[in-house]
Protein backbone atom coordinates (compact mmCIF):
# COMPACT_ATOMS: atom_id res chain seq x y z
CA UNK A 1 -90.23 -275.67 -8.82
CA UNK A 2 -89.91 -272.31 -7.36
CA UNK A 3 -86.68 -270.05 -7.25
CA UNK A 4 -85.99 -268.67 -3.94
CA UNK A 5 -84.91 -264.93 -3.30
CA UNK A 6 -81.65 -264.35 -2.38
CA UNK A 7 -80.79 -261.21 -0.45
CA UNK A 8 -77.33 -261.01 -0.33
CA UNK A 9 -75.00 -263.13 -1.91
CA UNK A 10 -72.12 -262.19 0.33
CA UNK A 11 -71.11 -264.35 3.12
CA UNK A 12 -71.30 -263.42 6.23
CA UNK A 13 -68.96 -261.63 8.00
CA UNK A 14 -67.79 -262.74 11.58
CA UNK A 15 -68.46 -260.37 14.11
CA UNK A 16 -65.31 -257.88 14.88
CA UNK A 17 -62.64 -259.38 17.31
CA UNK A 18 -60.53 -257.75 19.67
CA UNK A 19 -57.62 -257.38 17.99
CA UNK A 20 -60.05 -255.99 15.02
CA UNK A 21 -61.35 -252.96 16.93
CA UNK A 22 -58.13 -252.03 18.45
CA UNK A 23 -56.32 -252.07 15.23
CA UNK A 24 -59.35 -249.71 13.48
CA UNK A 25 -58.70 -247.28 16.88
CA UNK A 26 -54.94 -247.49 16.48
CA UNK A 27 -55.16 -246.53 12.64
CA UNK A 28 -57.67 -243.88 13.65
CA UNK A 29 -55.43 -242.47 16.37
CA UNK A 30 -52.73 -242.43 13.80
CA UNK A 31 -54.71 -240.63 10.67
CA UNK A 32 -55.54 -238.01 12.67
CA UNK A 33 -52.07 -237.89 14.13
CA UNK A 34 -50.90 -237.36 10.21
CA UNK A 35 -54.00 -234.63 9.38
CA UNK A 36 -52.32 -232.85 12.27
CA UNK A 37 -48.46 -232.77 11.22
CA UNK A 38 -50.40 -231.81 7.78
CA UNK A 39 -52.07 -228.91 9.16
CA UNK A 40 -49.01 -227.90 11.39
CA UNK A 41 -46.47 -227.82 8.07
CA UNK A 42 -49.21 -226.12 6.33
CA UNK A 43 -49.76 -223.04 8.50
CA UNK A 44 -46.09 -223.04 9.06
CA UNK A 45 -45.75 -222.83 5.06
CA UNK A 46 -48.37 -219.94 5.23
CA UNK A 47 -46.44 -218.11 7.86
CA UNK A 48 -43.53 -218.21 6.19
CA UNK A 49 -44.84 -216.78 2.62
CA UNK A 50 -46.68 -214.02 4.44
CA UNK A 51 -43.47 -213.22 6.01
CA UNK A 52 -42.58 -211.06 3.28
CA UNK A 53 -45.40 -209.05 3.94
CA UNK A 54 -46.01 -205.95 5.69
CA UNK A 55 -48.14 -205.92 8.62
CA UNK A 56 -50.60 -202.91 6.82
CA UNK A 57 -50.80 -205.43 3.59
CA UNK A 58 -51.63 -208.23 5.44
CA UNK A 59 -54.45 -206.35 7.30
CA UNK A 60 -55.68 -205.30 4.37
CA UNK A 61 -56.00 -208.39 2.29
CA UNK A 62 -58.22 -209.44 5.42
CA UNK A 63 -55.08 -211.84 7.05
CA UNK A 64 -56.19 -214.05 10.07
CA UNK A 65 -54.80 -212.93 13.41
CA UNK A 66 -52.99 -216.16 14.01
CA UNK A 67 -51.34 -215.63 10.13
CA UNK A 68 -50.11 -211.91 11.87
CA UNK A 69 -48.60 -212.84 14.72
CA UNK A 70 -46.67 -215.99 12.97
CA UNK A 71 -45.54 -213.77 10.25
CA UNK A 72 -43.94 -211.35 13.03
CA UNK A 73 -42.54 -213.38 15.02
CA UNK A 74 -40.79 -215.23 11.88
CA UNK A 75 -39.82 -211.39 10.96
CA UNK A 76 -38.00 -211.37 14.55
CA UNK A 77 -36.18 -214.07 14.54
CA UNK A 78 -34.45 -213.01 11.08
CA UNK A 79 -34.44 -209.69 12.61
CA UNK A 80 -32.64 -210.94 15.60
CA UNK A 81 -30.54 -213.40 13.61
CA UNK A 82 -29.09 -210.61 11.38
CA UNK A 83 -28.60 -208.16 14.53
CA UNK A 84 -26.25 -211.22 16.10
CA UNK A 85 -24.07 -211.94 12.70
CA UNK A 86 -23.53 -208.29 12.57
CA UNK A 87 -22.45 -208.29 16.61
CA UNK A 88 -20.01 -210.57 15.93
């Protein structure tokens, strides 16, 4: 008697519904929704500790341009802020 070779033991899966595909799309859509609010927070957290920095400093250390103009503006709003507490 001879043994017969098995390929894959596995059974076979059914092919994908519907419901199957639009579900993998919808938890797609929503991953890359999350990576975004992710990167978002994170250059907002970057901003926010180059802040502190001077504008020379931040040149120097080789800063991206986006980094400088966050880190100014964030330096003119607390600019601004101060400048209308001291108004009133």
């Amino acid at each position: 008697m001879e043994s017969q070779c098995i390929l894959n033991t596995a059974p076979a899966s059914p092919p994908a519904s519907g419901l199957a595909v639009r579900v993998g799309a919808w938890r797609e859509a929503c991953a890359a929704w999350w990576l975004g609010i992710q990167a978002r927070r994170a250059c907002h957290r970057t901003a926010s500790l180059l802040s502190d920095l001077d504008e020379h400093i931040l040149r120097d250390i080789g800063a991206p341009a986006w980094a400088l103009r966050e880190s100014e503006a964030l330096r003119q709003i607390e600019h601004n802020r101060r400048n209308q507490w001291l108004r009133t």
